[in-house]
PDB file of N, CA and C in Angstrom:
ATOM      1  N   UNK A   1      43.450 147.772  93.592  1.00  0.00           N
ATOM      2  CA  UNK A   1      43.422 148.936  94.443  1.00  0.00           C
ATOM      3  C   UNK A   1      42.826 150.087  93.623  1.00  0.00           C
ATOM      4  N   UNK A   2      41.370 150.303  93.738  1.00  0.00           N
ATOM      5  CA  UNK A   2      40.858 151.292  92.992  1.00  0.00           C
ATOM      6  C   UNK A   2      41.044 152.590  93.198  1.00  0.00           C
ATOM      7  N   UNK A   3      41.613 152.696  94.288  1.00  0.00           N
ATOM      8  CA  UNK A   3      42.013 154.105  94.753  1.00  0.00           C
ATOM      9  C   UNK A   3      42.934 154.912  93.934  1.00  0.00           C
ATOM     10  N   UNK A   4      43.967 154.114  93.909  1.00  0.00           N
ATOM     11  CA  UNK A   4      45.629 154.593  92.774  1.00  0.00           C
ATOM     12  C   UNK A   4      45.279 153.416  91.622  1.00  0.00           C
ATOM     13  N   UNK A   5      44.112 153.428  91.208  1.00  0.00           N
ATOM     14  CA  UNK A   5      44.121 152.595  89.758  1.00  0.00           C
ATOM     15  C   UNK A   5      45.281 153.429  88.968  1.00  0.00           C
ATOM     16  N   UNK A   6      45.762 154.641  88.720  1.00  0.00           N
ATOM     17  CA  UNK A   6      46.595 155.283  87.608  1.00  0.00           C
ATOM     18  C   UNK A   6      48.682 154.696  88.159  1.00  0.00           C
ATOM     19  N   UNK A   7      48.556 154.414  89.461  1.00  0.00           N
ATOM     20  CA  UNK A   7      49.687 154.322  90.007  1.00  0.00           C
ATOM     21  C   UNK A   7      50.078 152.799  89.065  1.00  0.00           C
ATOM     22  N   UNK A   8      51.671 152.501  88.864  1.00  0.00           N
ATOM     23  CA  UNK A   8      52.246 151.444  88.764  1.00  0.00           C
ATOM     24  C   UNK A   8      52.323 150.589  89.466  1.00  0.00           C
ATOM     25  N   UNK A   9      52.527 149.196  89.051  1.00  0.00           N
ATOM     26  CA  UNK A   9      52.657 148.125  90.397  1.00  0.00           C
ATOM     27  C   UNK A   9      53.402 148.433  91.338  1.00  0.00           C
ATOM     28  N   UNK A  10      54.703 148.653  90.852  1.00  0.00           N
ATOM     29  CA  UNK A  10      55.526 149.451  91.918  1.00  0.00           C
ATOM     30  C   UNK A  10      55.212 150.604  92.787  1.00  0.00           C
ATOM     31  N   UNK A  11      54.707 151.279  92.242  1.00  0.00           N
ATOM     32  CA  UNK A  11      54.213 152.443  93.436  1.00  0.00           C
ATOM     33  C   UNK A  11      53.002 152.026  94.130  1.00  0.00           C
ATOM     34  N   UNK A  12      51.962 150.953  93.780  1.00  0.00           N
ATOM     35  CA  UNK A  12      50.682 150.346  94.915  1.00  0.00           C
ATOM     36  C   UNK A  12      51.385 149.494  95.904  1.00  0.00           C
ATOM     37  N   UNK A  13      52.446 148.802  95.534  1.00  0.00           N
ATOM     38  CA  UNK A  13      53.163 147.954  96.488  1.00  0.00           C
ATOM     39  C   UNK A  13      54.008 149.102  97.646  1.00  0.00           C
ATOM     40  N   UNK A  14      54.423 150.333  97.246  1.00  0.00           N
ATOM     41  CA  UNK A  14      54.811 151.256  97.846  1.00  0.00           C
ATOM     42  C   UNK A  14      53.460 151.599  99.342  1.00  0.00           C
ATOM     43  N   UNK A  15      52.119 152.234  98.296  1.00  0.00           N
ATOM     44  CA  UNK A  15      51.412 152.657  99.250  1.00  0.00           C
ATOM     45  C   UNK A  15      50.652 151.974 100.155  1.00  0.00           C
ATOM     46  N   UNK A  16      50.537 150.537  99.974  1.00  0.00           N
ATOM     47  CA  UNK A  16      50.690 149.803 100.781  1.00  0.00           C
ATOM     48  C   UNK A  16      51.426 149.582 101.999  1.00  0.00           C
ATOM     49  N   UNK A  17      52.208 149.653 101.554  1.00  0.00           N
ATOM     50  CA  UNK A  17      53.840 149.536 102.974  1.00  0.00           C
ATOM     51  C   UNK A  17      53.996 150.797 103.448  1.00  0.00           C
ATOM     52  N   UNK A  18      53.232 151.952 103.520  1.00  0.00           N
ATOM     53  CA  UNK A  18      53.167 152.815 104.019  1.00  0.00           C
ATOM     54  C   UNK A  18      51.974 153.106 104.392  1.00  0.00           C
ATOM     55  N   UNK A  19      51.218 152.585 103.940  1.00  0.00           N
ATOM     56  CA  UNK A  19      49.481 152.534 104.801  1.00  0.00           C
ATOM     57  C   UNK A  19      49.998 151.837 106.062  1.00  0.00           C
ATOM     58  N   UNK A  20      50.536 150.574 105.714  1.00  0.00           N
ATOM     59  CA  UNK A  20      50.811 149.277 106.827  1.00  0.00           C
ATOM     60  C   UNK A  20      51.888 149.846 107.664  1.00  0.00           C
ATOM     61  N   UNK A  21      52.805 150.363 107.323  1.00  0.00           N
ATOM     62  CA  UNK A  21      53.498 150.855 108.164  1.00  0.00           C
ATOM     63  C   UNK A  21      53.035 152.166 109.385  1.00  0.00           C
ATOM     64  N   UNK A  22      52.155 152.804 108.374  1.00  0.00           N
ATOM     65  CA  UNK A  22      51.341 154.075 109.549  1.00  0.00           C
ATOM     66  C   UNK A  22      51.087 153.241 110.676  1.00  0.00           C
ATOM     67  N   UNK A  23      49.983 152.768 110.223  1.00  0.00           N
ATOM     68  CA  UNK A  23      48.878 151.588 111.295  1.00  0.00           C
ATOM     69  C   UNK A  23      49.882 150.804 112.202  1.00  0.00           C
ATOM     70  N   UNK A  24      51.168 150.378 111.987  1.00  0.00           N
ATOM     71  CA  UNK A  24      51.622 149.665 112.774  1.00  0.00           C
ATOM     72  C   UNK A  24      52.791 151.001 114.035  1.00  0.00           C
ATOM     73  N   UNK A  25      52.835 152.123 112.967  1.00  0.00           N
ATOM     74  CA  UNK A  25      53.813 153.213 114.146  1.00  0.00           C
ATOM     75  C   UNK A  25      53.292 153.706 114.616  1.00  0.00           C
ATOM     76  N   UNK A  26      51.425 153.924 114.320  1.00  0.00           N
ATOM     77  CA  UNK A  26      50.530 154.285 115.230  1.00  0.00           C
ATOM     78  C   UNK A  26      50.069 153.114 116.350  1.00  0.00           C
ATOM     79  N   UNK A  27      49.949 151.864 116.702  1.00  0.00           N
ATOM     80  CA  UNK A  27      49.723 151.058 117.226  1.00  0.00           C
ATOM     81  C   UNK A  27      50.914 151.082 118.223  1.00  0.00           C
ATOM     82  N   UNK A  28      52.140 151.094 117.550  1.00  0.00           N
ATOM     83  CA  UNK A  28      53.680 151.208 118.472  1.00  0.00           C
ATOM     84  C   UNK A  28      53.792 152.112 119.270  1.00  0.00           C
ATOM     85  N   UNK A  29      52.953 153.924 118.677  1.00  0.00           N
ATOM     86  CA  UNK A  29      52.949 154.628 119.968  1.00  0.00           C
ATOM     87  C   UNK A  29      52.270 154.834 120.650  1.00  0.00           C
ATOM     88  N   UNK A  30      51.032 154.193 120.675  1.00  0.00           N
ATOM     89  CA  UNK A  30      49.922 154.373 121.821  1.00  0.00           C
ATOM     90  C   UNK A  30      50.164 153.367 122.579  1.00  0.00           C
ATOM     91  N   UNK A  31      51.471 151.974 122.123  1.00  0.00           N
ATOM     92  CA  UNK A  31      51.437 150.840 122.891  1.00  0.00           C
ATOM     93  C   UNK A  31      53.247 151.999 124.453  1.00  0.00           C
ATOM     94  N   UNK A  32      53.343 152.584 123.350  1.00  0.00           N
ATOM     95  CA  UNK A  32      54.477 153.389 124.286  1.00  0.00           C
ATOM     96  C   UNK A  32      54.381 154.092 125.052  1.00  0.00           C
ATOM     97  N   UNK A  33      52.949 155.347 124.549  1.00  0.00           N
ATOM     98  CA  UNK A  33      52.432 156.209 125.805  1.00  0.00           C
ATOM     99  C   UNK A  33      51.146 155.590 126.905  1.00  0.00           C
ATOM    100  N   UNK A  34      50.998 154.205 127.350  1.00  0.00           N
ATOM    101  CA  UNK A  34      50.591 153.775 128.285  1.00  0.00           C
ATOM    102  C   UNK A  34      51.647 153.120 129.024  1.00  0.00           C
ATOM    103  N   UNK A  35      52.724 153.175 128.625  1.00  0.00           N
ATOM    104  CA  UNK A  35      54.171 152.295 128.978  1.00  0.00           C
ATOM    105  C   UNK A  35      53.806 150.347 129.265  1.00  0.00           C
ATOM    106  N   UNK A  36      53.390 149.718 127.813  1.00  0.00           N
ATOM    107  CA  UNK A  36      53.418 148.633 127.255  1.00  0.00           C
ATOM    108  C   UNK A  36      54.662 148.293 127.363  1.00  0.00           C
ATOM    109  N   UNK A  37      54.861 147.130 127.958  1.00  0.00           N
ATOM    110  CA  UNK A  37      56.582 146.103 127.851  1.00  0.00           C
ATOM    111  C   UNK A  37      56.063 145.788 125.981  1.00  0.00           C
ATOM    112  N   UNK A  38      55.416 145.720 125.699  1.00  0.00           N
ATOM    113  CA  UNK A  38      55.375 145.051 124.382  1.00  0.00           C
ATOM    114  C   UNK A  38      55.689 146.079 123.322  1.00  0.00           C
ATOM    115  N   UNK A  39      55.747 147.664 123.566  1.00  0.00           N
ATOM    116  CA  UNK A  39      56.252 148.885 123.258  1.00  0.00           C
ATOM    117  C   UNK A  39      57.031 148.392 122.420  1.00  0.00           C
ATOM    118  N   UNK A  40      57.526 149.008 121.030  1.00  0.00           N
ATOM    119  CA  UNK A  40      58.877 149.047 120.660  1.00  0.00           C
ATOM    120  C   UNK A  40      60.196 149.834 121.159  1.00  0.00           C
ATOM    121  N   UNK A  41      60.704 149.499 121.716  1.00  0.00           N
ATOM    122  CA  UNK A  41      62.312 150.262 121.639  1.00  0.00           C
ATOM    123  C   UNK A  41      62.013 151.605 121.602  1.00  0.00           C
ATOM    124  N   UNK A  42      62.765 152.533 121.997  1.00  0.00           N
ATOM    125  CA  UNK A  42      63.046 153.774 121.213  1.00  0.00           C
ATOM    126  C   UNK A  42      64.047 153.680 120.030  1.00  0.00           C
ATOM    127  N   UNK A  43      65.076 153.036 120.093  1.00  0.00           N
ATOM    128  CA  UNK A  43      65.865 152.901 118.662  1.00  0.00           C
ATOM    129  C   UNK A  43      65.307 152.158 117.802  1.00  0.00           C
ATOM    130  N   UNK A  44      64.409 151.032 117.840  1.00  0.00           N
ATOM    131  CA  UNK A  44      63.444 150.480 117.027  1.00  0.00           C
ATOM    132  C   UNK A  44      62.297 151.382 116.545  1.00  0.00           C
ATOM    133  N   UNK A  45      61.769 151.798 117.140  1.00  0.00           N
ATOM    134  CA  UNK A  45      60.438 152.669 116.554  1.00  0.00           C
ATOM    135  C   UNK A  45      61.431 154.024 115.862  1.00  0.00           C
ATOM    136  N   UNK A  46      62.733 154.463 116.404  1.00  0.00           N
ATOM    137  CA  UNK A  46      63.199 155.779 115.387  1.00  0.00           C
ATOM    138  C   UNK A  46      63.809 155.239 113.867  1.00  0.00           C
ATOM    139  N   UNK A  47      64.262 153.736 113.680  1.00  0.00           N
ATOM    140  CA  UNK A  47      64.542 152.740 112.987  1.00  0.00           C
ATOM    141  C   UNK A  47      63.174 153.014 112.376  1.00  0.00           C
ATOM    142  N   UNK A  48      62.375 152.722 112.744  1.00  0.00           N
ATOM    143  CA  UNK A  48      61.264 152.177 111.728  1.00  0.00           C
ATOM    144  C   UNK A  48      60.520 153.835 111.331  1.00  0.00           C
ATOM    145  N   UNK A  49      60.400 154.473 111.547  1.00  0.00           N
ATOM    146  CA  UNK A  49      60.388 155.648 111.630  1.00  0.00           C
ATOM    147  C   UNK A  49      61.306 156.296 110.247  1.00  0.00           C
ATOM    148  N   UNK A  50      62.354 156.274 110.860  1.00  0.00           N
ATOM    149  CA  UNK A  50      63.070 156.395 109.288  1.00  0.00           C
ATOM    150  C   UNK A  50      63.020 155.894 107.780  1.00  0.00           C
ATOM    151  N   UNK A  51      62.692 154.687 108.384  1.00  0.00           N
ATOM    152  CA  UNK A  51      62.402 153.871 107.095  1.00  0.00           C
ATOM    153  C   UNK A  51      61.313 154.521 106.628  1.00  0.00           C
ATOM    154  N   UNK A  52      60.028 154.302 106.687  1.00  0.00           N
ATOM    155  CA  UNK A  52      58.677 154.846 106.651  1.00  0.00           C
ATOM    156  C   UNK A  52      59.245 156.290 105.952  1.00  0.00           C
ATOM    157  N   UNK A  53      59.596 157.223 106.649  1.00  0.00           N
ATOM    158  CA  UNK A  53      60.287 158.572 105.841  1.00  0.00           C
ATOM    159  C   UNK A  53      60.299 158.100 104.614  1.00  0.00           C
ATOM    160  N   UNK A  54      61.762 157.652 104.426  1.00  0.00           N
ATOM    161  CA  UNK A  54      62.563 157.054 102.872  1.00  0.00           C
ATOM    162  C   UNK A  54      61.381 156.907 102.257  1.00  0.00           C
ATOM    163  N   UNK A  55      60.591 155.490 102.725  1.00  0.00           N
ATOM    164  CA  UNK A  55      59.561 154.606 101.698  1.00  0.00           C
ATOM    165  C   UNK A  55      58.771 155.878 101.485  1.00  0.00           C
ATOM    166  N   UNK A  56      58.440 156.817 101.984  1.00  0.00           N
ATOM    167  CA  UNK A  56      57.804 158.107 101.521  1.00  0.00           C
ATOM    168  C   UNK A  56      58.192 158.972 100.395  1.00  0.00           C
ATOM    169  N   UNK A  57      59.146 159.341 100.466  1.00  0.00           N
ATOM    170  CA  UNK A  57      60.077 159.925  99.539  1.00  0.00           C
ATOM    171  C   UNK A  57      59.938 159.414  98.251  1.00  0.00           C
ATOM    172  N   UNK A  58      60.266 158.088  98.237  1.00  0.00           N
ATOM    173  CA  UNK A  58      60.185 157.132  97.295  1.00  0.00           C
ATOM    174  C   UNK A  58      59.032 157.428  96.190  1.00  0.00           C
ATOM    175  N   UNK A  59      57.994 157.200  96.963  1.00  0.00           N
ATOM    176  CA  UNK A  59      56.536 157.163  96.265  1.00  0.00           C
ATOM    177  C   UNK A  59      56.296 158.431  96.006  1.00  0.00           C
ATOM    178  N   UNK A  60      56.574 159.784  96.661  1.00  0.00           N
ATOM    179  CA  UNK A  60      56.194 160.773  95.947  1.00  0.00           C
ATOM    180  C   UNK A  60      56.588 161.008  94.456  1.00  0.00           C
ATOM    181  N   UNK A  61      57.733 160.229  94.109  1.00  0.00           N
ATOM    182  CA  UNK A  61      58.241 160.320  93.088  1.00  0.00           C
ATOM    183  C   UNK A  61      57.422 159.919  92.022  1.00  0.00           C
ATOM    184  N   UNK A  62      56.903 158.917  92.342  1.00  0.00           N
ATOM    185  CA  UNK A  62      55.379 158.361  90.930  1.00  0.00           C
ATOM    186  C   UNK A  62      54.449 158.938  91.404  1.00  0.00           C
ATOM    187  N   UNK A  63      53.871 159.303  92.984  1.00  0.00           N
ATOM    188  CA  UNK A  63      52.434 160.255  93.318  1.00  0.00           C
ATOM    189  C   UNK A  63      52.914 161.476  93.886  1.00  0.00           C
ATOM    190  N   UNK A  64      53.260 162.339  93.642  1.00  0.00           N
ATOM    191  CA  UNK A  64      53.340 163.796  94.058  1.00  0.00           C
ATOM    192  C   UNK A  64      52.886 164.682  95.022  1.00  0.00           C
ATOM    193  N   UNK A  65      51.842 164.065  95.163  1.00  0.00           N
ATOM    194  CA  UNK A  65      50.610 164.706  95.843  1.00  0.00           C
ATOM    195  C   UNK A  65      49.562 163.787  96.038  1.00  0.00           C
ATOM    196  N   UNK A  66      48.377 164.225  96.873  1.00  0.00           N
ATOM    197  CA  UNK A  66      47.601 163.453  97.608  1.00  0.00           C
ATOM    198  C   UNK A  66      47.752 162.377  98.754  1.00  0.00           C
ATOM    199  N   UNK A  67      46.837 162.069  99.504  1.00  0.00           N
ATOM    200  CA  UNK A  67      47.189 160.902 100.583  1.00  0.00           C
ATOM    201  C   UNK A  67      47.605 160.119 100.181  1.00  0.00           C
ATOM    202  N   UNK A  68      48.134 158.883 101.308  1.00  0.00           N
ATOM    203  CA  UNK A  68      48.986 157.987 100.923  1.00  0.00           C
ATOM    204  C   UNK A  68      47.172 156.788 101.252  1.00  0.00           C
ATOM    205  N   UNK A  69      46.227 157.547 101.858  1.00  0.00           N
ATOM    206  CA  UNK A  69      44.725 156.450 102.269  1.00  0.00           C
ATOM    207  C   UNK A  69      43.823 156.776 101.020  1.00  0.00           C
ATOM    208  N   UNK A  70      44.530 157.593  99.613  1.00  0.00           N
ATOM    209  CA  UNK A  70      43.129 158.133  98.521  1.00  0.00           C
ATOM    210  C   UNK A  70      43.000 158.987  98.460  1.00  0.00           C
ATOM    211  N   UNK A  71      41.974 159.315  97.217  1.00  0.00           N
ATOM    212  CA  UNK A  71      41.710 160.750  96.981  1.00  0.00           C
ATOM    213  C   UNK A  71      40.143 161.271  98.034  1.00  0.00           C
ATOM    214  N   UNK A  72      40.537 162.155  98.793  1.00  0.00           N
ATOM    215  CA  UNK A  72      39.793 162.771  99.778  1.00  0.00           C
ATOM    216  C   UNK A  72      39.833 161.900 100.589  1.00  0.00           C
ATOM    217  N   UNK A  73      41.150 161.684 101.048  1.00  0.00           N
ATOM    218  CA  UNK A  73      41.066 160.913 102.405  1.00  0.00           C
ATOM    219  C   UNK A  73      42.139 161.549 103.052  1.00  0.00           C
ATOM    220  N   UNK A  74      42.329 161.173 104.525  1.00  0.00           N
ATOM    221  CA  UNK A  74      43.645 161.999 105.183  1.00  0.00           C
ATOM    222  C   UNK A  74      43.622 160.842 106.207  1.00  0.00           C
ATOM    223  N   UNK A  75      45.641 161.192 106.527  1.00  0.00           N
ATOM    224  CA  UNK A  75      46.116 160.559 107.430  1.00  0.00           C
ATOM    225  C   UNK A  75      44.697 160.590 108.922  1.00  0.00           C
ATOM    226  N   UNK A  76      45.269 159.782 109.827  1.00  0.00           N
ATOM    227  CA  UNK A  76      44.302 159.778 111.336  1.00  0.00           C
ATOM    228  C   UNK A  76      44.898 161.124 111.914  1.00  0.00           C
ATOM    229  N   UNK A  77      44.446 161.541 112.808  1.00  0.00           N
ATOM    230  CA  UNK A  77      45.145 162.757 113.600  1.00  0.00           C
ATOM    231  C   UNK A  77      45.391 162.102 114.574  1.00  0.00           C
ATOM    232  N   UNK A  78      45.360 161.083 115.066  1.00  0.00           N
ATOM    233  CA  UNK A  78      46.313 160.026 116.086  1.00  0.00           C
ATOM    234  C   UNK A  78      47.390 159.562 115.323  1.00  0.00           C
ATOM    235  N   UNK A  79      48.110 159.306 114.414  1.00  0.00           N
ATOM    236  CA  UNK A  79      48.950 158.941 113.634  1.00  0.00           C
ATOM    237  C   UNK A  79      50.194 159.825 114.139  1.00  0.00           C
ATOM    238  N   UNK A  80      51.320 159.210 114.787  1.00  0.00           N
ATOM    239  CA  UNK A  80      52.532 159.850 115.684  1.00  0.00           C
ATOM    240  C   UNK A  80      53.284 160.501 113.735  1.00  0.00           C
ATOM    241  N   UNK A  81      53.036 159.366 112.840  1.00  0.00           N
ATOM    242  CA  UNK A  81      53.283 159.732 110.988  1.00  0.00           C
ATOM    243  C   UNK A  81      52.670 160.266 110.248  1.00  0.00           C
ATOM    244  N   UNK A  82      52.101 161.213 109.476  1.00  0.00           N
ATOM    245  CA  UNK A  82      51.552 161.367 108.516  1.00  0.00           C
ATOM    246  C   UNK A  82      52.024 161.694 107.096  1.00  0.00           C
ATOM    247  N   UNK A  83      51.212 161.767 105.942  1.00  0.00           N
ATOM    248  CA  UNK A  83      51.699 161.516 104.703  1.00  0.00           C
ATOM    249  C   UNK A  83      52.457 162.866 104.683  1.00  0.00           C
ATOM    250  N   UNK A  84      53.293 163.612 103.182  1.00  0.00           N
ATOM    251  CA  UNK A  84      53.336 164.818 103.486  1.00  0.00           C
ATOM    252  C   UNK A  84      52.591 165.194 102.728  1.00  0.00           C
ATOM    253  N   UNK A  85      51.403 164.550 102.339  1.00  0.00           N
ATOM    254  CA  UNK A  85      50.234 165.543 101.464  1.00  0.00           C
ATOM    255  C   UNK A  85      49.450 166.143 102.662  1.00  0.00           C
ATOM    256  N   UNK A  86      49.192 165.734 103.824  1.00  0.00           N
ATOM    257  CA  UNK A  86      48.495 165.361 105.708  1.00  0.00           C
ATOM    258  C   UNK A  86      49.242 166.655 105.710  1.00  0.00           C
ATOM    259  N   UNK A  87      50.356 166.413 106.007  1.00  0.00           N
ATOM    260  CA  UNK A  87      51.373 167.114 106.400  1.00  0.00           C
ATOM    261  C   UNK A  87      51.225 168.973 106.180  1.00  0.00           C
ATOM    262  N   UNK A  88      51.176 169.154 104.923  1.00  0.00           N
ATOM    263  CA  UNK A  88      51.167 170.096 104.283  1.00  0.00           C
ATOM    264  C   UNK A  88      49.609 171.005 104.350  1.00  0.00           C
ATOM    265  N   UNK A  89      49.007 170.032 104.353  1.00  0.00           N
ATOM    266  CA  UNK A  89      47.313 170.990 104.560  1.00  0.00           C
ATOM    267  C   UNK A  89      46.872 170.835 106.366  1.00  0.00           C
ATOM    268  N   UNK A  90      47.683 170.713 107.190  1.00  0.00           N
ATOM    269  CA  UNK A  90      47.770 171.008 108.371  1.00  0.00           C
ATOM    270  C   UNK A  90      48.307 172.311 109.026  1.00  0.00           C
TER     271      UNK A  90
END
């Protein structure tokens, strides 16, 4: 992952599961605001939702700053999640 070449194994395995996790809570709410049966839950998507938070938290702790997609990159502006580096220059 040439992006976070400076990051630890542990923290690329982090921004991973939070890349993957965006892409999948963004997929969950556009499958919700057309009203998809295949939708997640509302207590499932606030479940997964939370998690995603935490796993955030987590990783700022080894990356501080910057996206969770690279340097000069930013969350989607369809993304119901964004990083709080996104977050903050919004």
């Amino acid at each position: 992952m040439k992006l976070f070449s400076n990051l630890t194994e542990s923290a690329k395995v982090l921004v991973l599961r939070l890349q993957h996790g965006q892409t999948t809570l963004t997929d969950q709410h556009r499958r919700w605001l057309v009203d998809d049966p295949k939708a997640a839950k509302d207590a499932v998507f606030s479940d997964a939702l939370a998690r995603w938070d935490a796993l955030e938290r987590v990783f700022r702790c080894a990356q501080p700053s910057g996206c969770i997609w690279g340097p000069d990159k930013s969350c989607s502006e369809n993304a119901p999640v964004v990083c709080d580096a996104c977050l903050r220059q919004s």
